[in-house]
Protein backbone atom coordinates (compact mmCIF):
# COMPACT_ATOMS: atom_id res chain seq x y z
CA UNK A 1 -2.66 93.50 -19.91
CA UNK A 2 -0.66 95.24 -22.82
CA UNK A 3 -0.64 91.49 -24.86
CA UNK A 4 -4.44 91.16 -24.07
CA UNK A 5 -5.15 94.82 -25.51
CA UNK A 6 -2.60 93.75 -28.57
CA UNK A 7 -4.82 90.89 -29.29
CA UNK A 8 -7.95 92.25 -29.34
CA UNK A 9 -6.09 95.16 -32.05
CA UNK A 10 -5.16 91.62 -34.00
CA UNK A 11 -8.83 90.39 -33.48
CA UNK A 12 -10.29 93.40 -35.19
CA UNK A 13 -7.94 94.12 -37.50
CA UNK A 14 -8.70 90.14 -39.00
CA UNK A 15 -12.35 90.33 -38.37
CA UNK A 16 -12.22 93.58 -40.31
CA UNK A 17 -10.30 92.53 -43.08
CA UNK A 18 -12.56 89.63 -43.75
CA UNK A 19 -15.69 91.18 -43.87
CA UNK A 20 -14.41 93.63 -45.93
CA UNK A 21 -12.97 91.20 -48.46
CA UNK A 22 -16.31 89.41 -48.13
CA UNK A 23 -17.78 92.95 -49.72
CA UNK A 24 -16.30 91.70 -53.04
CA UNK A 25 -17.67 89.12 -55.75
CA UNK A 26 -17.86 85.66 -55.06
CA UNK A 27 -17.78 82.35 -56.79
CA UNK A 28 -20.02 82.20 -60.31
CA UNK A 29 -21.72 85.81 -59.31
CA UNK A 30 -24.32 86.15 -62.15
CA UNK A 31 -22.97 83.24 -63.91
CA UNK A 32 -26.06 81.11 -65.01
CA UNK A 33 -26.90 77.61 -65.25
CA UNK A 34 -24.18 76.83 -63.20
CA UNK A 35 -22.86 79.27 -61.58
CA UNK A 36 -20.28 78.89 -58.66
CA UNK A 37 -19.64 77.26 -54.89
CA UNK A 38 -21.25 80.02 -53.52
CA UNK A 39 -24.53 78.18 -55.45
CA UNK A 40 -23.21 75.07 -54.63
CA UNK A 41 -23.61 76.02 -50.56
CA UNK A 42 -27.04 77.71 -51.06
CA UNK A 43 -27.84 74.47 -52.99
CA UNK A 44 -26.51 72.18 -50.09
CA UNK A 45 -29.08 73.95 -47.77
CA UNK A 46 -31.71 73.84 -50.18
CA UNK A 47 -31.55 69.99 -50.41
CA UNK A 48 -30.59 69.11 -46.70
CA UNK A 49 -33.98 70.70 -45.92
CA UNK A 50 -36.53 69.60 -48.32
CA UNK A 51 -35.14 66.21 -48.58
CA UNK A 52 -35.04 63.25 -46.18
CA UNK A 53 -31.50 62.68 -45.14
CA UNK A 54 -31.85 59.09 -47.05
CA UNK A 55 -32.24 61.07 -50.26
CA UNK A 56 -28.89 63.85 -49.81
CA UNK A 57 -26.73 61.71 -51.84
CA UNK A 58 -28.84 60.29 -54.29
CA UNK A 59 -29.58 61.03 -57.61
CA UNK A 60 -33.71 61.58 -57.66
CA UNK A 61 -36.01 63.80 -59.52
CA UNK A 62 -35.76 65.98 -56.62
CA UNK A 63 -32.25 65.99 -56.15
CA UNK A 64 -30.22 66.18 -59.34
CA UNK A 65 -26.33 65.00 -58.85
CA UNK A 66 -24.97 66.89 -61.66
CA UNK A 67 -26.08 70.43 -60.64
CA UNK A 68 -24.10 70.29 -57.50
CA UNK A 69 -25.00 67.37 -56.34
CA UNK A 70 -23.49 67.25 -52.25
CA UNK A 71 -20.27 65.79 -52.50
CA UNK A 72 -18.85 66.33 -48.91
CA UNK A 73 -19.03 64.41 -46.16
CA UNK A 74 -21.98 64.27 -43.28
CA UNK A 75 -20.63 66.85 -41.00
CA UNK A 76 -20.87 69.64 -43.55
CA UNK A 77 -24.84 68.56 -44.76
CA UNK A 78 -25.47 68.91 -40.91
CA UNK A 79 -23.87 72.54 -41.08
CA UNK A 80 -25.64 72.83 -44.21
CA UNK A 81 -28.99 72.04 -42.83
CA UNK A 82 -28.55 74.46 -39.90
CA UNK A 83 -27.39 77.06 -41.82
CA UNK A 84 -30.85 76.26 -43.69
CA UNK A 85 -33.20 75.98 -40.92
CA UNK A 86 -31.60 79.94 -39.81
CA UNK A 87 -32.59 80.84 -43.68
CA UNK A 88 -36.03 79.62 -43.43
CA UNK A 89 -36.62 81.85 -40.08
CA UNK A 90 -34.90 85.00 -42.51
CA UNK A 91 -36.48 84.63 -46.16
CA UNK A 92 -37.74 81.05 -46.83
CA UNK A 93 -37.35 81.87 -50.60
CA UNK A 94 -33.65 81.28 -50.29
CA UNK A 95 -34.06 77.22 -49.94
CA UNK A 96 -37.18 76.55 -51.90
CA UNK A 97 -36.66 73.18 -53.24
CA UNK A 98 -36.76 74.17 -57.62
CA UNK A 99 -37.29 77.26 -57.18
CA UNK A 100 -34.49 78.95 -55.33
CA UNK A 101 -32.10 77.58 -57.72
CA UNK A 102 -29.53 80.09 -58.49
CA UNK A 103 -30.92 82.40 -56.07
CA UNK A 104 -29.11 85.81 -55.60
CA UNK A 105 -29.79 89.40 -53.73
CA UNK A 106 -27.88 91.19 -51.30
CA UNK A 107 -29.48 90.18 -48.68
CA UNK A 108 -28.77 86.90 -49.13
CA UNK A 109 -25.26 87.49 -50.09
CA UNK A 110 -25.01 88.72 -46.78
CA UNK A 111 -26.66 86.20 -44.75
CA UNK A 112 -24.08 83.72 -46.88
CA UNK A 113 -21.16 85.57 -45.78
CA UNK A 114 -22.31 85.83 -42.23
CA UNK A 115 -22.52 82.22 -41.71
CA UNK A 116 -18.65 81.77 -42.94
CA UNK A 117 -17.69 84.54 -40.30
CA UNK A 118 -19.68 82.63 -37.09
CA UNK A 119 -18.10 79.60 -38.40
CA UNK A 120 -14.57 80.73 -38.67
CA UNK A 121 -15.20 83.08 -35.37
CA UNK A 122 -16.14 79.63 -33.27
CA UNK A 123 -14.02 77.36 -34.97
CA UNK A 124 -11.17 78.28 -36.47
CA UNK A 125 -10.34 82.15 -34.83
CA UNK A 126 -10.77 80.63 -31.53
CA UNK A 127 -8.31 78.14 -32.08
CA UNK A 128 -5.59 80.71 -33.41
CA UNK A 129 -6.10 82.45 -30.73
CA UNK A 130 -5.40 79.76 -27.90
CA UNK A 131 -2.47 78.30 -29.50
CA UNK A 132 -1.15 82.26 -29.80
CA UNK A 133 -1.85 82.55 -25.89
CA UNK A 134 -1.14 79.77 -24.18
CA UNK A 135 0.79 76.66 -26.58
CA UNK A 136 3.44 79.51 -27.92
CA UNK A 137 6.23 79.27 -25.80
CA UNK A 138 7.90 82.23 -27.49
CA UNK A 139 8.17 85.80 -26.64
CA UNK A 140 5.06 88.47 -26.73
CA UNK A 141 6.31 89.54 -29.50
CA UNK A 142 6.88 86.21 -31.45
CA UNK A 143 3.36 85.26 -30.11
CA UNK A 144 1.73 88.48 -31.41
CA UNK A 145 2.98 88.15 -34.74
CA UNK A 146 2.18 84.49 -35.04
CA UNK A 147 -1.37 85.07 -34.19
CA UNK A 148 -1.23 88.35 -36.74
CA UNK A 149 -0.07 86.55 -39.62
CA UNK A 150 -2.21 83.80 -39.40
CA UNK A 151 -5.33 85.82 -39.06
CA UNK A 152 -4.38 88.09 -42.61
CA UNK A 153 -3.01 85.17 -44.36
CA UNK A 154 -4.61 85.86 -47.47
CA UNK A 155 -5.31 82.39 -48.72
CA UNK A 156 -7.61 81.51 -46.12
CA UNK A 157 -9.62 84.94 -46.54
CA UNK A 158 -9.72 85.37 -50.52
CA UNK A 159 -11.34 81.59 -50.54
CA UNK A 160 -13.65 81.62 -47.67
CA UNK A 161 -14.51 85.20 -48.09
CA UNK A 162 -13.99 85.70 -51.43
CA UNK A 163 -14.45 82.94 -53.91
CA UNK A 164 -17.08 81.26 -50.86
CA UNK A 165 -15.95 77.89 -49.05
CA UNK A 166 -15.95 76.94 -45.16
CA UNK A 167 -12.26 75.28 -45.14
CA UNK A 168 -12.06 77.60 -41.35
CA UNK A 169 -14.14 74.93 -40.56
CA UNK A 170 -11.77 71.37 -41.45
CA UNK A 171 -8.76 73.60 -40.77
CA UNK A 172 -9.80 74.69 -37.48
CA UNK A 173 -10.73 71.40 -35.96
CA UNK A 174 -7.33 70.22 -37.73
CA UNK A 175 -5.93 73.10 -35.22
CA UNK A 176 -7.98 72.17 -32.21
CA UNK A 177 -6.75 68.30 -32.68
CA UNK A 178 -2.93 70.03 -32.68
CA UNK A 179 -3.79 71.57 -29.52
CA UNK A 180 -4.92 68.71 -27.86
CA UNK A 181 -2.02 66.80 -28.86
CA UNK A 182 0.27 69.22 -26.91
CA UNK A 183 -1.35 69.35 -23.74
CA UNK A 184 -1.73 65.47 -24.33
CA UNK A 185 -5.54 64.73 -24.68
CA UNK A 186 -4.79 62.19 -27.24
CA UNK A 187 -8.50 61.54 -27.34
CA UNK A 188 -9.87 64.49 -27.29
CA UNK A 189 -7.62 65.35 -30.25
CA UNK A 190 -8.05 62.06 -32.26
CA UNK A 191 -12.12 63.77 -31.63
CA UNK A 192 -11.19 66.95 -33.18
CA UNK A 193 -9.43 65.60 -36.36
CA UNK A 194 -12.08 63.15 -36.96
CA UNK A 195 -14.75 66.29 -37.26
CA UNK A 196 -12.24 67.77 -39.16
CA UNK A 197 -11.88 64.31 -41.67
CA UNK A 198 -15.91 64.14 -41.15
CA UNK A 199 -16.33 68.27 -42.58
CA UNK A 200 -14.26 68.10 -45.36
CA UNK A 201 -12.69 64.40 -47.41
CA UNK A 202 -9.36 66.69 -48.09
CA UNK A 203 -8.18 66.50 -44.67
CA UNK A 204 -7.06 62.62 -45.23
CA UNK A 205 -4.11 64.94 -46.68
CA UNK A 206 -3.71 65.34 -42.41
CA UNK A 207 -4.31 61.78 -41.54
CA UNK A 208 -0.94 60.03 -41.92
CA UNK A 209 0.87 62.31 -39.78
CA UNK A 210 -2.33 62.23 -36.85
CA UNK A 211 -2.00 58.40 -37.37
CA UNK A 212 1.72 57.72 -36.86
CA UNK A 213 1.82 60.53 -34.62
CA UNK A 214 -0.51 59.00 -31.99
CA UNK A 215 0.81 54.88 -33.20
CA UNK A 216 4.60 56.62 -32.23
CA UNK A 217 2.53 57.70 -28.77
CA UNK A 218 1.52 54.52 -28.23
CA UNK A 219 4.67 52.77 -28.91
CA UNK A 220 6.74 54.42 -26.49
CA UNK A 221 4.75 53.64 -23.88
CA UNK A 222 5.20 49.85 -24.73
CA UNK A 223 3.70 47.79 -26.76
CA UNK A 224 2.01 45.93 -24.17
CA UNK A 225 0.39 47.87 -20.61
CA UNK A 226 0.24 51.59 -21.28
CA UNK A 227 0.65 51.57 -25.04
CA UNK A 228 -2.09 49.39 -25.93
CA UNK A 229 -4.51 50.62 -23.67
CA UNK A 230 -3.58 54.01 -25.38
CA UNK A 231 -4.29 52.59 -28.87
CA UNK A 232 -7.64 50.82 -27.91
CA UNK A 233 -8.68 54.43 -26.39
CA UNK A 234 -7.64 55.91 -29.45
CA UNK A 235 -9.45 52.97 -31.56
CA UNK A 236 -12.48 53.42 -29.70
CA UNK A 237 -12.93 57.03 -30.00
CA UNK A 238 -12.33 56.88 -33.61
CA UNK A 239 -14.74 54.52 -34.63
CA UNK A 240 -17.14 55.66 -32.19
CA UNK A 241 -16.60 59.37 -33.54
CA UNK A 242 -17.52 58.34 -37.19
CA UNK A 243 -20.39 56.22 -36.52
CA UNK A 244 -21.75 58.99 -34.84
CA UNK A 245 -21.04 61.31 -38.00
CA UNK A 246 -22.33 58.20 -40.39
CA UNK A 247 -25.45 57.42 -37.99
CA UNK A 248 -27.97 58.16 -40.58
CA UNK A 249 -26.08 56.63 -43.60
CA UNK A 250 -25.35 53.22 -41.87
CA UNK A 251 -26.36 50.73 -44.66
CA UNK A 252 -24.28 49.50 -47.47
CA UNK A 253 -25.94 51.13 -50.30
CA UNK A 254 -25.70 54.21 -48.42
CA UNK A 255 -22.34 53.95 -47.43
CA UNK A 256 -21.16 53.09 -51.28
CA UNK A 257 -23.52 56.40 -52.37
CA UNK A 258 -21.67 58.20 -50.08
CA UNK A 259 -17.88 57.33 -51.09
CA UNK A 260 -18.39 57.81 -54.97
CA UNK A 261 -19.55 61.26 -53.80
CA UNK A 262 -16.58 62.09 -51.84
CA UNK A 263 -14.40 60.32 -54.46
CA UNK A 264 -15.17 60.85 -58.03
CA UNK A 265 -12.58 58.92 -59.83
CA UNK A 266 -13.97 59.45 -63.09
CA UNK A 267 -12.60 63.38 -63.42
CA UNK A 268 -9.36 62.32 -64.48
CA UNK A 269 -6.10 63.47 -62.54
CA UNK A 270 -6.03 66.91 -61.77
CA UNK A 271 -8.69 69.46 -62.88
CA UNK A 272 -8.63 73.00 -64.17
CA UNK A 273 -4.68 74.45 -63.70
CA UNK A 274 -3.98 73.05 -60.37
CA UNK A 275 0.35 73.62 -59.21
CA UNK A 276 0.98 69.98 -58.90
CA UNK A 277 3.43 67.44 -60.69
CA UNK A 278 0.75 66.05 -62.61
CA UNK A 279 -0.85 69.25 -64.35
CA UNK A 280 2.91 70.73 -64.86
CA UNK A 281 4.46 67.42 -66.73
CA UNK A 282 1.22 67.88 -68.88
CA UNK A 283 3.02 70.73 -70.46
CA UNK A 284 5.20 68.11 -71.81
CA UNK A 285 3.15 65.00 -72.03
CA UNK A 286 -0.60 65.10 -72.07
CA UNK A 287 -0.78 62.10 -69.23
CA UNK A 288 -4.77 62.53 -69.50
CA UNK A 289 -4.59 61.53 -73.02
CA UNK A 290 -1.76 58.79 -73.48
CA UNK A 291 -2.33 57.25 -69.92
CA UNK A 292 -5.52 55.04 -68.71
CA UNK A 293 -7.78 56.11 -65.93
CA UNK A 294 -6.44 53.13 -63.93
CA UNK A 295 -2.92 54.01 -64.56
CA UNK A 296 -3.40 57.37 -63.63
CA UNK A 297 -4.67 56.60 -60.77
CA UNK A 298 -1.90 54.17 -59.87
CA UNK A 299 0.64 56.44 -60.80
CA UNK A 300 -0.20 58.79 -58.42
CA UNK A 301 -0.99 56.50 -55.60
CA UNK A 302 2.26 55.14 -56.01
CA UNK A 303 4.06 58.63 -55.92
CA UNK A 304 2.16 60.17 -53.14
CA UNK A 305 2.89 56.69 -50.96
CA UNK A 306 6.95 56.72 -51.72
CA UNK A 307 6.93 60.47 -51.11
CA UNK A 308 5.06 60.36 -47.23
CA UNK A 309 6.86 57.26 -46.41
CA UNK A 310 10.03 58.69 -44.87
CA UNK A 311 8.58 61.57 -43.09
CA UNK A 312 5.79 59.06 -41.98
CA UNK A 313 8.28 56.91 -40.59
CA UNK A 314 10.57 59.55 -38.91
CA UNK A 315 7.67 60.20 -36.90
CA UNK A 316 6.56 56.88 -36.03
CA UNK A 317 9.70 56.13 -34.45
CA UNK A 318 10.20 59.48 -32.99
CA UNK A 319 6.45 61.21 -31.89
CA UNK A 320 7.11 64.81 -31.00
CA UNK A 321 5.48 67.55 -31.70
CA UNK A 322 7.84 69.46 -33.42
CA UNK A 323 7.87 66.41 -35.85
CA UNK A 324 4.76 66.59 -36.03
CA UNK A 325 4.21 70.30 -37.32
CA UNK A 326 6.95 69.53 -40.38
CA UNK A 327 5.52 66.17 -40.97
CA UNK A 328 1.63 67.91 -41.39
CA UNK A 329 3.56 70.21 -43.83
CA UNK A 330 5.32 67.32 -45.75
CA UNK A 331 2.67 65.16 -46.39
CA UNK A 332 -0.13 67.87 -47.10
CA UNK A 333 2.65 68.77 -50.01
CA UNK A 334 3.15 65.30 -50.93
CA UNK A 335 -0.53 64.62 -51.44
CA UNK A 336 -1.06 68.64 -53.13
CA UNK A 337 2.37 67.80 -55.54
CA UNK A 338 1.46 63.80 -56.05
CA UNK A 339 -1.99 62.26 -55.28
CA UNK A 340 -5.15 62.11 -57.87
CA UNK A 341 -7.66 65.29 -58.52
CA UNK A 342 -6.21 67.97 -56.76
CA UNK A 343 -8.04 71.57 -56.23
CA UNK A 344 -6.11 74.58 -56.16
CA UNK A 345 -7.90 75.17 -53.28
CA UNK A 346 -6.09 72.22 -51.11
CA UNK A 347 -3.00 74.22 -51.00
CA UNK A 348 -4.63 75.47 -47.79
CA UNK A 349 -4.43 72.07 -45.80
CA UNK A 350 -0.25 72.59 -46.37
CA UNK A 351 -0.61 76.22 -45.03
CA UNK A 352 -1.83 75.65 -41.58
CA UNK A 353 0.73 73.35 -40.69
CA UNK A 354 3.21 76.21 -42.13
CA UNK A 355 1.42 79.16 -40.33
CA UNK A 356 2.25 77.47 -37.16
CA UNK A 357 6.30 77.31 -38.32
CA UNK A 358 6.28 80.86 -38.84
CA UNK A 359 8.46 81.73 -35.25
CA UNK A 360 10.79 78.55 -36.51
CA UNK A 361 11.37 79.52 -40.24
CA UNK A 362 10.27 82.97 -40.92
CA UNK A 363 11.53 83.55 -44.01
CA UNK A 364 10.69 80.13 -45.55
CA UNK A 365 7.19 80.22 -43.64
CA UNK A 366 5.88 83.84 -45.08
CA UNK A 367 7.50 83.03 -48.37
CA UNK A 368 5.24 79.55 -48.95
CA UNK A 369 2.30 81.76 -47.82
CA UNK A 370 2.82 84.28 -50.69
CA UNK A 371 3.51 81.21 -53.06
CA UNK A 372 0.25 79.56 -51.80
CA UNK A 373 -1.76 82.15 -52.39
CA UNK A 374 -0.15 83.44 -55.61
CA UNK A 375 -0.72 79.68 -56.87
CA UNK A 376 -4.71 80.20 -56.72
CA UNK A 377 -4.47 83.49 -58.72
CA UNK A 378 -5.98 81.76 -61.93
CA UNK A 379 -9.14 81.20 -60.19
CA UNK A 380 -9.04 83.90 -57.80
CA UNK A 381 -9.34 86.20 -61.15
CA UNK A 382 -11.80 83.70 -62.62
CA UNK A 383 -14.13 85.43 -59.90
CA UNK A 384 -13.11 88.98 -59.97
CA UNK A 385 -11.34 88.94 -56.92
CA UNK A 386 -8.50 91.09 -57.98
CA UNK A 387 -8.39 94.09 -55.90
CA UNK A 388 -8.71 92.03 -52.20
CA UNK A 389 -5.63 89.39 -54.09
CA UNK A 390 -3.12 92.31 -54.18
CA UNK A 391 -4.20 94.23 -50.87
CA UNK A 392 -4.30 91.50 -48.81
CA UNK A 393 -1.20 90.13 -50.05
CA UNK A 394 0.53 93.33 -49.66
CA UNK A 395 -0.89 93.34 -46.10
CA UNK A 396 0.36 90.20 -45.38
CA UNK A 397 4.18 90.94 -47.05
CA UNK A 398 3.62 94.18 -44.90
CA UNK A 399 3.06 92.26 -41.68
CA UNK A 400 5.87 89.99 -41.89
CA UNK A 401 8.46 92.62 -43.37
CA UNK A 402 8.09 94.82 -39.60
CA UNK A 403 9.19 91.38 -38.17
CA UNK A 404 12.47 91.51 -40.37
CA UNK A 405 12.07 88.32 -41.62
CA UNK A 406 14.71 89.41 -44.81
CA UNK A 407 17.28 89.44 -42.00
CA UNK A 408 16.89 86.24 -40.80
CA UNK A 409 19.01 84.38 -43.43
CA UNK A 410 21.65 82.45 -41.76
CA UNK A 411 22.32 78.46 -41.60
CA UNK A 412 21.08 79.08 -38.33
CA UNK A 413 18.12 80.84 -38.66
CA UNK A 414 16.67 78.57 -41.49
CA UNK A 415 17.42 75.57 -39.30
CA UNK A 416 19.30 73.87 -41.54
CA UNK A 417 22.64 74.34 -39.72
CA UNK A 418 22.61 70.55 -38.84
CA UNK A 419 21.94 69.43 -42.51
CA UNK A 420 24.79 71.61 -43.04
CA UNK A 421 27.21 69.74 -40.92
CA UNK A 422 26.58 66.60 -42.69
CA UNK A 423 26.80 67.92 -45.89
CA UNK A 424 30.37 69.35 -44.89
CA UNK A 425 31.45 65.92 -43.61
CA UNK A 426 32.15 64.84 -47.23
CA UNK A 427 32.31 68.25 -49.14
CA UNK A 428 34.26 70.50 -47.36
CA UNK A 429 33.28 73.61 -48.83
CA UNK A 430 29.59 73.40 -48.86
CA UNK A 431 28.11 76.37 -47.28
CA UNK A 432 24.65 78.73 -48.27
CA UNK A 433 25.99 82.13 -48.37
CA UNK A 434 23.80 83.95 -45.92
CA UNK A 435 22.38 86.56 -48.69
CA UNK A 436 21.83 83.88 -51.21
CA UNK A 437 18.40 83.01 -49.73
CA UNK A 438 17.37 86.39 -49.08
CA UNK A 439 18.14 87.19 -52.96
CA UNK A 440 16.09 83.88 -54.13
CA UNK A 441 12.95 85.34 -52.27
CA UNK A 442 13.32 88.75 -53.31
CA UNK A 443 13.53 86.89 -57.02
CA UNK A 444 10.48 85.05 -56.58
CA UNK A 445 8.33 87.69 -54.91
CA UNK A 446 9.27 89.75 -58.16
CA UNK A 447 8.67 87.05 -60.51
CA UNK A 448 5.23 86.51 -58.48
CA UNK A 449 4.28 89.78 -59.15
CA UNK A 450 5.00 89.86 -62.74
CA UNK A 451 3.08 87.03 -63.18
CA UNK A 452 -0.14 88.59 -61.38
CA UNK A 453 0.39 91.75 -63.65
CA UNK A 454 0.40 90.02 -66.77
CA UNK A 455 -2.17 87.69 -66.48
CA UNK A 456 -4.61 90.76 -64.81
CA UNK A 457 -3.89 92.83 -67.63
CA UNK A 458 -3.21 90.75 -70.66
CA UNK A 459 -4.84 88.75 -73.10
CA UNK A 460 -2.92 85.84 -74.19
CA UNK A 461 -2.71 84.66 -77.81
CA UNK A 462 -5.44 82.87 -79.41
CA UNK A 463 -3.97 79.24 -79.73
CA UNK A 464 -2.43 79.41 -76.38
CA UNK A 465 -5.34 80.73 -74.44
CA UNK A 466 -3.73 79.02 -71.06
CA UNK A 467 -1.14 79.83 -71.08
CA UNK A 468 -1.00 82.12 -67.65
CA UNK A 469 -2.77 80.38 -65.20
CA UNK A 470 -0.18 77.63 -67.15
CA UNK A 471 3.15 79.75 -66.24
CA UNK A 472 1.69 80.54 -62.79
CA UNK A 473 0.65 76.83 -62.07
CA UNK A 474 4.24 75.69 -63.29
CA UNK A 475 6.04 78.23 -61.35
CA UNK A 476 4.19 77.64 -57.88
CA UNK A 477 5.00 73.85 -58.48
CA UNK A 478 8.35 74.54 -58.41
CA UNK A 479 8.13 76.85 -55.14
CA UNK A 480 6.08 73.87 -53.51
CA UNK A 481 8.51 71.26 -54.73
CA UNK A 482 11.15 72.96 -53.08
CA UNK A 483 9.28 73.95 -49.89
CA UNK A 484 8.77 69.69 -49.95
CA UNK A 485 12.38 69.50 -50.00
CA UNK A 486 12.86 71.96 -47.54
CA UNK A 487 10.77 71.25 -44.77
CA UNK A 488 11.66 67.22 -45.31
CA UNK A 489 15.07 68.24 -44.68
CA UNK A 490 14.38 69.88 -41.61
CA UNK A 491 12.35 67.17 -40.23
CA UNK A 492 14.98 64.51 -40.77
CA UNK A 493 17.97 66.06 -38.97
CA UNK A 494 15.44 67.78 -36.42
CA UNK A 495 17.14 66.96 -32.71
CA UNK A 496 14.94 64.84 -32.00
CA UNK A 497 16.90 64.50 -28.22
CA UNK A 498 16.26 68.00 -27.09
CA UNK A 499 12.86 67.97 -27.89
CA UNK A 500 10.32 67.59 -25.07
CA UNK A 501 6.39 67.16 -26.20
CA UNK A 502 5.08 69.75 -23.43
């Protein structure tokens, strides 16, 4: 009874904390023409409504593609049109087709922000909350601050509740497909992440490890009898799943319409100062400028490929779930650090898989969750979202500080005591001195919070008028490439013998 009474503490304490963030600006507030992804939703339901679902992607005199033209897949244009269809019932000014555009008032900022908290409350909260109670093995203790961290985890709640997006939404099915896995509902799971895939185009940074994840399944059940009746389920639901989500855009010239939205290869490799390889080495060398579209585009496809391929592979051949959590975390890194036109905002699709490694890695866990959030600071300021940045990250530091995550420093509890043993095997003396991590954090939390001083209170000098959200893309690249490292390491000299799947 005590945990139950805990978790409802956690339940309000998240639901309050989000609403009350949600109380602040949001994305292009009073910005006109364009204004922000807060417009960009309002527009969605706008044109989901008024149009004919044959006209959503299409550029028409009704419909104009370069004032946030919908470039999501179908899943979130049906959200879209029943957030609309609730709008038309409040105030059907707020999806006028023409006329609406731009709209703003409170009250509509508040229906806006209400639909993002039923969303995340069905989806995404609901999930958190059954993987705290019944898939976390761990004490009531460990379970309670799982579940507590991931509900304050600022980076969810400064974008969806701040700046405006639905990624509760992708990330929660993403979490529903995790639980299915562990309680072995293969399909049902392969279901979930497919309405995750079908919500938001950014969870293909999931796919791989769902893929060899449920091929390893399959495998080791044989290749013939079990196994392959396993992989035709899986096939079936799949296929079945996204024809379902595509029903209405079933014809070629639909289908084509559709993938140039979701893929616009013509923006060039990385936009706006995104912590990735590709926007860091442009410090250096101005790839957008000296390299080809093309090149670019196999550049990156090439380095995002060699980078998942071992952890890809390690899983394949050995399909536990375990595995599974670090090899989410790799290659959502790998595709953040490597792949072509990265958001800041896709930092998020690493973070889940992290959230649920907080009881394995504490220290490594909360410290990627500051760095994750710290990384979107640049746009995060860009829409005055200051104030909720440094309380809810303080919260959050708060949280996991009562857990004494500082103490938790040792070979052992950073899980890289078998990495260790190898190492020794041909250098003797090879050992991480159990403060040494502890001091690196503390170093990087205080080099994090420079960084957010200075570029809140600053103005940088006239020919270098980047050159913050510059340092503070640079130096979260360099956190995530060694959190890439890290968790790589971890997932290759996992025991993969003592580990059971449920």
């Amino acid at each position: 009874m005590e945990l139950w009474n805990l978790m409802s503490i956690i339940l309000l304490l998240g639901l309050t904390l989000r609403w009350t963030v949600s109380l602040n600006s949001y994305s292009g507030a009073g910005k006109p023409p364009m204004f922000g992804d807060y417009e960009a939703q309002r527009h969605w339901q706008e044109i989901t409504y008024n149009l004919p679902v044959k006209q959503w992607y299409f550029n028409t005199s009704d419909n104009n593609l370069q004032y946030w033209g919908l470039d999501y897949p179908p899943l979130t244009a049906y959200h879209s049109l029943i957030c609309a269809y609730v709008a038309k019932v409040i105030n059907p000014d707020w999806i006028s087709l023409h006329t609406s555009r731009g709209y703003e008032s409170l009250e509509h900022k508040l229906f806006m922000r209400s639909t993002v908290f039923v969303a995340d409350l069905i989806v995404y909260i609901s999930a958190v909350f059954f993987y705290g109670f019944y898939l976390n093995k761990s004490s009531e203790k460990k379970k309670v601050f799982n579940v507590l961290c991931m509900l304050v985890y600022p980076g969810l709640i400064l974008i969806d509740y701040g700046h405006f997006q639905y990624n509760c939404v992708s990330l929660g099915f993403t979490l529903w497909g995790i639980i299915s896995f562990t309680y072995q509902r293969y399909l049902l799971g392969s279901l979930a992440f497919v309405l995750a895939l079908n919500y938001k185009q950014m969870e293909l940074y999931h796919s791989l490890p769902f893929f060899c994840f449920l091929l390893g399944k399959s495998f080791s059940k044989g290749i013939k009898g079990d196994g392959l009746v396993l992989l035709v389920k899986i096939a079936f639901t799949v296929i079945a799943s996204f024809a379902l989500c595509w029903l209405p855009f079933l014809t070629t010239e639909q289908i084509f319409q559709v993938l140039r939205r979701l893929f616009p290869v013509d923006r060039g490799i990385f936009e706006d100062k995104v912590a990735n390889i590709w926007c860091s080495l442009s410090v250096l060398l101005k790839i957008k400028n000296v390299i080809s579209l093309q090149t670019q585009l196999k550049l990156s496809f090439a380095a995002t490929l060699l980078s998942v391929i071992p952890t890809c592979i390690k899983l394949t051949i050995h399909p536990n779930l375990k595995g599974f959590i670090f090899s989410l975390a790799n290659c959502s890194l790998s595709f953040f650090l490597f792949s072509f036109h990265v958001h800041e905002k896709s930092i998020l699709l690493a973070a889940l898989p992290v959230c649920l490694l907080l009881n394995e890695t504490a220290l490594m866990s909360t410290w990627f969750l500051v760095a994750s959030t710290f990384s979107m600071l640049p746009l995060l300021l860009k829409d005055g979202l200051l104030l909720p940045y440094i309380v809810t990250s303080l919260l959050f530091l708060l949280v996991t500080m009562t857990s004494s995550v500082l103490e938790k420093t040792s070979e052992e509890d950073l899980k890289l005591k078998p990495f260790c043993i190898s190492i020794r095997r041909y250098i003797s003396w090879f050992n991480i001195p159990k403060q040494l991590m502890r001091n690196i954090f503390l170093l990087s939390v205080i080099t994090m919070a420079i960084l957010s001083v200075v570029s809140a209170t600053l103005t940088p000098p006239s020919g270098l008028p980047d050159l913050f959200p510059l340092l503070v893309s640079v130096v979260s690249c360099i956190h995530f490439l060694y959190f890439w490292m890290y968790f790589n390491i971890l997932h290759f000299w996992e025991p993969t013998n003592k580990i059971k799947t449920n």
